[in-house]
C-alpha atoms as a PDB file:
ATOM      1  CA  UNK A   1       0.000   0.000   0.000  1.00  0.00           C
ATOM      2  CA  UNK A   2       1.580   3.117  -1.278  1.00  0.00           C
ATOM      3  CA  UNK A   3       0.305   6.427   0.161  1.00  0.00           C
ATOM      4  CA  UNK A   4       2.129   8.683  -1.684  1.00  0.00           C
ATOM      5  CA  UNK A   5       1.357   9.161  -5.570  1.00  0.00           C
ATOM      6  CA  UNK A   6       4.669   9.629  -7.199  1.00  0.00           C
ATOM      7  CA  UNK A   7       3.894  10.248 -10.520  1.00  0.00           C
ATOM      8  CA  UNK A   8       1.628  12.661  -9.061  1.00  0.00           C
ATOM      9  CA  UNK A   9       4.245  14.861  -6.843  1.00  0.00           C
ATOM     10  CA  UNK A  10       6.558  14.696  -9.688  1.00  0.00           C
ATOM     11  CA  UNK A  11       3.883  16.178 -12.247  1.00  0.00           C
ATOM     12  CA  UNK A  12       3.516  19.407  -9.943  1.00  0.00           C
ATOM     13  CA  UNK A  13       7.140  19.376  -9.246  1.00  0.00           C
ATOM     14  CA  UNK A  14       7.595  20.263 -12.827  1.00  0.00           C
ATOM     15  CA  UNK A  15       4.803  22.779 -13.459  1.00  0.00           C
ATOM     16  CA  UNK A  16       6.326  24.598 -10.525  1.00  0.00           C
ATOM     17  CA  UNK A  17      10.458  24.415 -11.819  1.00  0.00           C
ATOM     18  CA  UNK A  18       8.952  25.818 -15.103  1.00  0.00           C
ATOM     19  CA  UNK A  19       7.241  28.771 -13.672  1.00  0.00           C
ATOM     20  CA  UNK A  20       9.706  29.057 -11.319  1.00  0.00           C
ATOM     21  CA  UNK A  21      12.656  29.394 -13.961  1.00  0.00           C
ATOM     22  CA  UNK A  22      10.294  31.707 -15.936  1.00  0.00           C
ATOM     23  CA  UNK A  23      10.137  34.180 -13.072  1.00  0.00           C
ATOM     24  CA  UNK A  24      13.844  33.887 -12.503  1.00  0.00           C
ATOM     25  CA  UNK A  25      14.395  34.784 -16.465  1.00  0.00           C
ATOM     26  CA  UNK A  26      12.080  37.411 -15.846  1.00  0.00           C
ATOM     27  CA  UNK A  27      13.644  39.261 -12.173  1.00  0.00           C
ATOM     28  CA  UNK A  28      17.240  38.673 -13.914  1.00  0.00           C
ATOM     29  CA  UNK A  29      16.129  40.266 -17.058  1.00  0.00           C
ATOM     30  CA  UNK A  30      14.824  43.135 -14.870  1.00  0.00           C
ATOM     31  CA  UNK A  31      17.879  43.444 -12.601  1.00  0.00           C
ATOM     32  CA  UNK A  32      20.020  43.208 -16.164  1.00  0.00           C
ATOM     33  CA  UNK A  33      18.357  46.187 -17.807  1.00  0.00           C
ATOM     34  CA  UNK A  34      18.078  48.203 -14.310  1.00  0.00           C
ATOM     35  CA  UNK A  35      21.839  47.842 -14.186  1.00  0.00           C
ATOM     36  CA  UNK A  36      22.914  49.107 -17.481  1.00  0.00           C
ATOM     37  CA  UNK A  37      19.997  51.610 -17.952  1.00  0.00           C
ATOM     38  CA  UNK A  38      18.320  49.809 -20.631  1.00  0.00           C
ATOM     39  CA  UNK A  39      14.463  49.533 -21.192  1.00  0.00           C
ATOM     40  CA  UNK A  40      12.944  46.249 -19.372  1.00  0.00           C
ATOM     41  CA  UNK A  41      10.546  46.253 -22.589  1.00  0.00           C
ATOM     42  CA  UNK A  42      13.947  46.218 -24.603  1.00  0.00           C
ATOM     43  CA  UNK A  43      15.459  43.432 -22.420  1.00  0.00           C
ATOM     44  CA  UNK A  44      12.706  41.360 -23.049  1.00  0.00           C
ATOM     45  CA  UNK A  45      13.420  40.971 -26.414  1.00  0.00           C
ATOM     46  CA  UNK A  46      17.028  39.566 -26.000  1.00  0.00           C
ATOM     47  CA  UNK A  47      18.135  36.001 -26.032  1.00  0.00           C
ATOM     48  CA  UNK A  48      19.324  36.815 -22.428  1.00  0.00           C
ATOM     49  CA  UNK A  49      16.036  36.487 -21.341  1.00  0.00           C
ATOM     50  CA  UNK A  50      13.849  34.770 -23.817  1.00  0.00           C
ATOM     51  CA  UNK A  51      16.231  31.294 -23.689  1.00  0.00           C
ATOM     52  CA  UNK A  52      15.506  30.829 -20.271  1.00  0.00           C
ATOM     53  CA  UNK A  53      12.116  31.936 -20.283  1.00  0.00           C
ATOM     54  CA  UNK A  54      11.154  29.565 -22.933  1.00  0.00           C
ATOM     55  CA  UNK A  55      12.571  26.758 -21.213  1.00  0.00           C
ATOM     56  CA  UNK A  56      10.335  27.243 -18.331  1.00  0.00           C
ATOM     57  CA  UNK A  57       7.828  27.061 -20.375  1.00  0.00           C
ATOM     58  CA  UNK A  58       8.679  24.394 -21.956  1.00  0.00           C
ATOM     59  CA  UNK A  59       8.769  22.660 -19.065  1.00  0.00           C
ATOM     60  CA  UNK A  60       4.919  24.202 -17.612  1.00  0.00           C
ATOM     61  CA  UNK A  61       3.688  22.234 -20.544  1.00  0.00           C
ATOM     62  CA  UNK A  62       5.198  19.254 -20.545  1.00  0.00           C
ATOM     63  CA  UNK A  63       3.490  19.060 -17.022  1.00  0.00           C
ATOM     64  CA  UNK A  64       0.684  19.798 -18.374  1.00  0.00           C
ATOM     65  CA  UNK A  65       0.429  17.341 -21.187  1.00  0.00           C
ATOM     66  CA  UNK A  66       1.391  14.860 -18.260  1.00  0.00           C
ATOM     67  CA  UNK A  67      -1.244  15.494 -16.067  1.00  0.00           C
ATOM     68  CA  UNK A  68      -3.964  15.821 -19.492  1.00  0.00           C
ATOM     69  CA  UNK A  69      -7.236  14.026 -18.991  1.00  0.00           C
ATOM     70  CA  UNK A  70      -8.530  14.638 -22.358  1.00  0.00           C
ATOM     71  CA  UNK A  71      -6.522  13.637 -25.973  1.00  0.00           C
ATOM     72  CA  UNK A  72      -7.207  17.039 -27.629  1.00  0.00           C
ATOM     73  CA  UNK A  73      -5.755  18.856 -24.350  1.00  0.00           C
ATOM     74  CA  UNK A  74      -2.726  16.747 -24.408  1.00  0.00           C
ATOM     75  CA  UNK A  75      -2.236  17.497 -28.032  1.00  0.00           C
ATOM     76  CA  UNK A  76      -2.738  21.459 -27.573  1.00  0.00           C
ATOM     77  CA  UNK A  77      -0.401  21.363 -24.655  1.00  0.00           C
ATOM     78  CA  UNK A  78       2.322  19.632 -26.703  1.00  0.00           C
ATOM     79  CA  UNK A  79       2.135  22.106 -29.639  1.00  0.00           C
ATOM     80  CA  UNK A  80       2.094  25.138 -26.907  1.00  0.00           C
ATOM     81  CA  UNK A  81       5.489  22.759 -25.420  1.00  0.00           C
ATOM     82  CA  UNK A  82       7.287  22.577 -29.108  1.00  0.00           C
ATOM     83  CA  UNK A  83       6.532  26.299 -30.320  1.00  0.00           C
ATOM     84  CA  UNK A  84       8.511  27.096 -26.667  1.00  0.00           C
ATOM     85  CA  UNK A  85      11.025  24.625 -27.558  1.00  0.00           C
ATOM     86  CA  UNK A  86      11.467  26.047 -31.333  1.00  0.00           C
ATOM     87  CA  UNK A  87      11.326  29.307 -29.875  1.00  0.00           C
ATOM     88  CA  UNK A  88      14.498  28.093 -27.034  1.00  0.00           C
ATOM     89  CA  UNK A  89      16.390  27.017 -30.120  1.00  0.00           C
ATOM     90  CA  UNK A  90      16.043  30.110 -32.556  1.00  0.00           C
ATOM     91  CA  UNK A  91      17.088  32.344 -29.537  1.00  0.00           C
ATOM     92  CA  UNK A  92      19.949  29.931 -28.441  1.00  0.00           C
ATOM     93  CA  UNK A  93      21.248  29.800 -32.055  1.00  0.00           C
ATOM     94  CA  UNK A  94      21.592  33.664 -32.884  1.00  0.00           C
ATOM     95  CA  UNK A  95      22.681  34.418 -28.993  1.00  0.00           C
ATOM     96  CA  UNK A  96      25.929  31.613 -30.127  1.00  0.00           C
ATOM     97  CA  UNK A  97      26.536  33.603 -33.262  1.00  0.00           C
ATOM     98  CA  UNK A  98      25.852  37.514 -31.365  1.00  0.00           C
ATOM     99  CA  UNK A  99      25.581  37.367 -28.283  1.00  0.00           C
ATOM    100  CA  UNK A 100      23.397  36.728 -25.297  1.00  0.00           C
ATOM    101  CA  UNK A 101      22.712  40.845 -25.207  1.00  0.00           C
ATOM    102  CA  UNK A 102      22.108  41.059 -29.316  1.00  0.00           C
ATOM    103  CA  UNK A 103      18.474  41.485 -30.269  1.00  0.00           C
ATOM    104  CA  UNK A 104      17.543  39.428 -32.821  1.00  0.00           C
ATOM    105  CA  UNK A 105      16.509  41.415 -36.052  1.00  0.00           C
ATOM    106  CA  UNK A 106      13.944  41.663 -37.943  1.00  0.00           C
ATOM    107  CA  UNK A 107      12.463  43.050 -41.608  1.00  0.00           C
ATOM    108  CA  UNK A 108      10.897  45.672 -39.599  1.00  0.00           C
ATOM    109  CA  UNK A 109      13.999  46.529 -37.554  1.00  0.00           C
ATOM    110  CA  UNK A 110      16.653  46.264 -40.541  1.00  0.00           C
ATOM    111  CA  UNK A 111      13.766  48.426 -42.985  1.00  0.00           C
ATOM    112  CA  UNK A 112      13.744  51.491 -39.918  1.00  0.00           C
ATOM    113  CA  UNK A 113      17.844  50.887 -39.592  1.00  0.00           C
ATOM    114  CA  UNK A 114      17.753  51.770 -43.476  1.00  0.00           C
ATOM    115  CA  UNK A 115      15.990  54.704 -43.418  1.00  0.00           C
ATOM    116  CA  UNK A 116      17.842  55.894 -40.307  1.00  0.00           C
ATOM    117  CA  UNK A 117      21.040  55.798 -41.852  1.00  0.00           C
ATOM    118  CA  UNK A 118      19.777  56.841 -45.493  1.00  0.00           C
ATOM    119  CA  UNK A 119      18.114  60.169 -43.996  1.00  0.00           C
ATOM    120  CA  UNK A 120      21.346  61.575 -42.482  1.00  0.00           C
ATOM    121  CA  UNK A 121      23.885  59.646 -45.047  1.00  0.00           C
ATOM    122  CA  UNK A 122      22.274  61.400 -47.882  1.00  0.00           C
ATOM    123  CA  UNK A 123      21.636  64.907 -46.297  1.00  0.00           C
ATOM    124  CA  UNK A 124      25.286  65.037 -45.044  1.00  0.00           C
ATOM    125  CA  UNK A 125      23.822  66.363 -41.431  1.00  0.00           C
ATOM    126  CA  UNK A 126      22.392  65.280 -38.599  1.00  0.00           C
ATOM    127  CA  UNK A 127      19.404  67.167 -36.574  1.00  0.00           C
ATOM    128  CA  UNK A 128      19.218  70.618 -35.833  1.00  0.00           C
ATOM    129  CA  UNK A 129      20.935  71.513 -32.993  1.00  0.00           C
ATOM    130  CA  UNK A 130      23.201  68.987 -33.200  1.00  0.00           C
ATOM    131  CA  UNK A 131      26.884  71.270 -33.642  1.00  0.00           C
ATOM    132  CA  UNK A 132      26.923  70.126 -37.396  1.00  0.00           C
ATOM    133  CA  UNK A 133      27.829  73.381 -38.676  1.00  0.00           C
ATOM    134  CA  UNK A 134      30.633  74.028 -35.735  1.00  0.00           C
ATOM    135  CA  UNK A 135      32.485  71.134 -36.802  1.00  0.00           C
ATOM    136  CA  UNK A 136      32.962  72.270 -40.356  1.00  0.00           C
ATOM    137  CA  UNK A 137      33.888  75.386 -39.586  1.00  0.00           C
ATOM    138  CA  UNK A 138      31.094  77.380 -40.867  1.00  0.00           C
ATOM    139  CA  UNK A 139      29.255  78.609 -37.701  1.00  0.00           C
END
């Protein structure tokens, strides 16, 4: 006679180490961007945080399929569990190429860096106010 159900403690055990890593990604991420005077929104957005966060979650829903009474809530947790692990890898892949504090870029990103660089490129100045004209000489 057994009194204690194993599989049972071991299911919660993991739904809590997932959430528990994901709220450690989260107060590290926040202490991180405190420190060096970055935006948390920003921070979020880095591998630094989103590996680790991921994996938590990864973990939550493997519980969860574990501990699934129905087939079609199994299955939905187990999708939710690979789109977190595809997520872990992306991250983990371009933070081993650029860095754990490198945010990862996108069309939208690399379109704005573009037209950045184009506006003052082309117009040979930056904004008003900026001591353009001192530095050549002409002011």
């Amino acid at each position: 006679m057994d009194l204690i159900d194993w599989p049972f403690v071991a299911r919660n055990a993991l739904w809590i180490l997932g959430l528990s890593i994901a709220l450690a990604a989260w107060s590290y991420t926040s202490w991180w961007a405190a420190g060096r005077r970055v935006r948390t929104r920003r921070a979020l957005g880095l591998p630094l945080f989103q590996i680790p966060f991921s994996a938590g979650l990864t973990i939550f829903s493997a519980s969860l399929a574990w501990g699934a009474t129905r087939w079609w809530e199994r299955v939905l947790w187990i999708l939710l569990g690979l789109a977190f692990v595809w997520q872990t890898v992306v991250h983990w892949r371009w933070a081993a190429t650029r860095g754990w504090d490198a945010p990862p870029e996108t069309e939208k990103s690399k379109a704005m860096g573009e037209q950045e660089n184009g506006g003052t490129d082309e117009q040979g100045g930056g904004e008003a106010g900026d001591g353009g004209s001192d530095e050549q000489g002409n002011g």
